[in-house]
C-alpha atoms as a PDB file:
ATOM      1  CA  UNK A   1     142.495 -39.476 -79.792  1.00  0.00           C
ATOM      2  CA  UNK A   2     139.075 -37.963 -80.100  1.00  0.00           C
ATOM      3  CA  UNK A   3     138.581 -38.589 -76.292  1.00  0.00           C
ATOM      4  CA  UNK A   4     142.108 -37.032 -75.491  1.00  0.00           C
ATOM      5  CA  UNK A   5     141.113 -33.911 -77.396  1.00  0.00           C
ATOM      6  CA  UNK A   6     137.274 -33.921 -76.066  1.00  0.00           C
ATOM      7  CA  UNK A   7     139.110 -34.025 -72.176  1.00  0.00           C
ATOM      8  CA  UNK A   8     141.319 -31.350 -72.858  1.00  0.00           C
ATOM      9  CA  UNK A   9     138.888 -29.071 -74.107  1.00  0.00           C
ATOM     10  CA  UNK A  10     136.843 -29.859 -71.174  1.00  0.00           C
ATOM     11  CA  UNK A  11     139.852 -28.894 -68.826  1.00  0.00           C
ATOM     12  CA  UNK A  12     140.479 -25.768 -70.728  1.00  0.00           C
ATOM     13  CA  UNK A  13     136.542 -24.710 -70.963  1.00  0.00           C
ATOM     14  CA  UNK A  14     136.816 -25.307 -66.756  1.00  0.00           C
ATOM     15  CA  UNK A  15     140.244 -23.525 -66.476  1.00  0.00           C
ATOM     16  CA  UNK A  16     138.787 -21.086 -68.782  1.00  0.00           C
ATOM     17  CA  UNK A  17     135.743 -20.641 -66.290  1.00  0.00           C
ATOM     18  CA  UNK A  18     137.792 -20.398 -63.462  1.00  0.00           C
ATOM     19  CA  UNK A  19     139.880 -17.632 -64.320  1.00  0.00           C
ATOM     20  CA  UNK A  20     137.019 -15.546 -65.638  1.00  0.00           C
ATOM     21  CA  UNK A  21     135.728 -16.003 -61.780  1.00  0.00           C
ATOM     22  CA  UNK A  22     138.334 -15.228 -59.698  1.00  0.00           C
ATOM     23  CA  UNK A  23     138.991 -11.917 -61.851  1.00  0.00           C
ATOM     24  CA  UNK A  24     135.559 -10.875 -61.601  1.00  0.00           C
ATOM     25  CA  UNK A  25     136.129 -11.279 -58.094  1.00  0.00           C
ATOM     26  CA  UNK A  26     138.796  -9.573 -57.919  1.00  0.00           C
ATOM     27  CA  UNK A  27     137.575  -6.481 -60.191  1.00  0.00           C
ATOM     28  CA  UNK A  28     134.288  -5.823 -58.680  1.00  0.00           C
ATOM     29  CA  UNK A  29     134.233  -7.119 -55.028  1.00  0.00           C
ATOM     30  CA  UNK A  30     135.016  -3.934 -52.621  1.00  0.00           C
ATOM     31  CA  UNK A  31     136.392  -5.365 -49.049  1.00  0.00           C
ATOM     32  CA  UNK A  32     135.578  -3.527 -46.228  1.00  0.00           C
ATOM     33  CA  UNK A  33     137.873  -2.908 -43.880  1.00  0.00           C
ATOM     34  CA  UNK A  34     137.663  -3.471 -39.998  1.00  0.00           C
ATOM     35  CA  UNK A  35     139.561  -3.346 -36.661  1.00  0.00           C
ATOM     36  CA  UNK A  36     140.358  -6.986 -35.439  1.00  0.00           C
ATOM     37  CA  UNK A  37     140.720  -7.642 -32.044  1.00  0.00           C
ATOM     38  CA  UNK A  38     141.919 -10.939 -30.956  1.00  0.00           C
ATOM     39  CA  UNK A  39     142.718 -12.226 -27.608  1.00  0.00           C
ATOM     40  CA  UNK A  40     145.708 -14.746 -26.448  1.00  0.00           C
ATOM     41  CA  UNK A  41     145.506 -16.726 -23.803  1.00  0.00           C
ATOM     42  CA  UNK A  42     148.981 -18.584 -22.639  1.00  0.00           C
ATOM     43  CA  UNK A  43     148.725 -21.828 -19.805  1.00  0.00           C
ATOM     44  CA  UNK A  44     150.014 -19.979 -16.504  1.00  0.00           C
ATOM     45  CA  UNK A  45     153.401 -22.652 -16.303  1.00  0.00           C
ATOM     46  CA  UNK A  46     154.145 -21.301 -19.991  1.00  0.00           C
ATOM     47  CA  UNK A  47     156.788 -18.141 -20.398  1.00  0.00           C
ATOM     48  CA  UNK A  48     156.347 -15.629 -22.924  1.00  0.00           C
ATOM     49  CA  UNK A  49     159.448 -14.956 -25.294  1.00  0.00           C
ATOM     50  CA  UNK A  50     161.094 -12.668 -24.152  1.00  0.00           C
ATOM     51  CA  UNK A  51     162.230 -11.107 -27.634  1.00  0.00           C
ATOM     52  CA  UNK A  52     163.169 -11.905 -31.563  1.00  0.00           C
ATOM     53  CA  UNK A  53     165.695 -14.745 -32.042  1.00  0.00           C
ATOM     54  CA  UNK A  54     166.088 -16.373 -28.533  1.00  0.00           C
ATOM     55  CA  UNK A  55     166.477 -20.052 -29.092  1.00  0.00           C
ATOM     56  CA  UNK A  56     164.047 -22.284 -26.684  1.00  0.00           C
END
Protein backbone atom coordinates (compact mmCIF):
# COMPACT_ATOMS: atom_id res chain seq x y z
CA UNK A 1 0.00 0.00 0.00
CA UNK A 2 2.80 2.34 0.86
CA UNK A 3 4.10 1.94 -2.79
CA UNK A 4 0.49 2.55 -4.23
CA UNK A 5 0.29 5.78 -2.26
CA UNK A 6 4.17 6.79 -2.91
CA UNK A 7 3.14 6.30 -7.05
CA UNK A 8 0.22 8.29 -6.83
CA UNK A 9 1.73 11.10 -5.24
CA UNK A 10 4.38 10.93 -7.75
CA UNK A 11 1.69 11.12 -10.61
CA UNK A 12 -0.05 13.94 -8.93
CA UNK A 13 3.37 15.98 -8.04
CA UNK A 14 4.00 15.42 -12.22
CA UNK A 15 0.34 16.25 -13.14
CA UNK A 16 0.68 18.94 -10.68
CA UNK A 17 3.90 20.21 -12.61
CA UNK A 18 2.38 19.97 -15.76
CA UNK A 19 -0.47 22.08 -15.35
CA UNK A 20 1.48 24.81 -13.61
CA UNK A 21 3.50 24.78 -17.17
CA UNK A 22 1.19 24.90 -19.69
CA UNK A 23 -0.67 27.88 -17.78
CA UNK A 24 2.36 29.78 -17.45
CA UNK A 25 2.54 29.31 -20.99
CA UNK A 26 -0.41 30.27 -21.67
CA UNK A 27 -0.45 33.53 -19.31
CA UNK A 28 2.77 35.05 -20.24
CA UNK A 29 3.80 33.88 -23.79
CA UNK A 30 2.65 36.80 -26.38
CA UNK A 31 2.34 35.14 -30.10
CA UNK A 32 3.13 37.18 -32.78
CA UNK A 33 1.20 37.23 -35.51
CA UNK A 34 2.22 36.82 -39.28
CA UNK A 35 0.97 36.51 -42.90
CA UNK A 36 1.37 32.82 -44.14
CA UNK A 37 1.79 32.16 -47.53
CA UNK A 38 1.70 28.68 -48.72
CA UNK A 39 1.86 27.30 -52.12
CA UNK A 40 -0.13 24.12 -53.72
CA UNK A 41 1.04 22.31 -56.24
CA UNK A 42 -1.58 19.64 -57.94
CA UNK A 43 0.00 16.63 -60.60
CA UNK A 44 -1.12 18.15 -64.12
CA UNK A 45 -3.61 14.69 -64.84
CA UNK A 46 -5.32 15.73 -61.37
CA UNK A 47 -8.72 18.08 -61.52
CA UNK A 48 -9.39 20.57 -59.02
CA UNK A 49 -12.92 20.37 -57.24
CA UNK A 50 -14.88 22.17 -58.71
CA UNK A 51 -16.97 23.32 -55.53
CA UNK A 52 -18.34 22.22 -51.80
CA UNK A 53 -20.09 18.82 -51.69
CA UNK A 54 -19.43 17.21 -55.17
CA UNK A 55 -18.94 13.55 -54.59
CA UNK A 56 -15.64 12.07 -56.48
Amino acid sequence: MPTLFRLLAILAVAGAVAAAAMTALATLVTPTPREITTTIRLPPDSKAPTGAGHAR
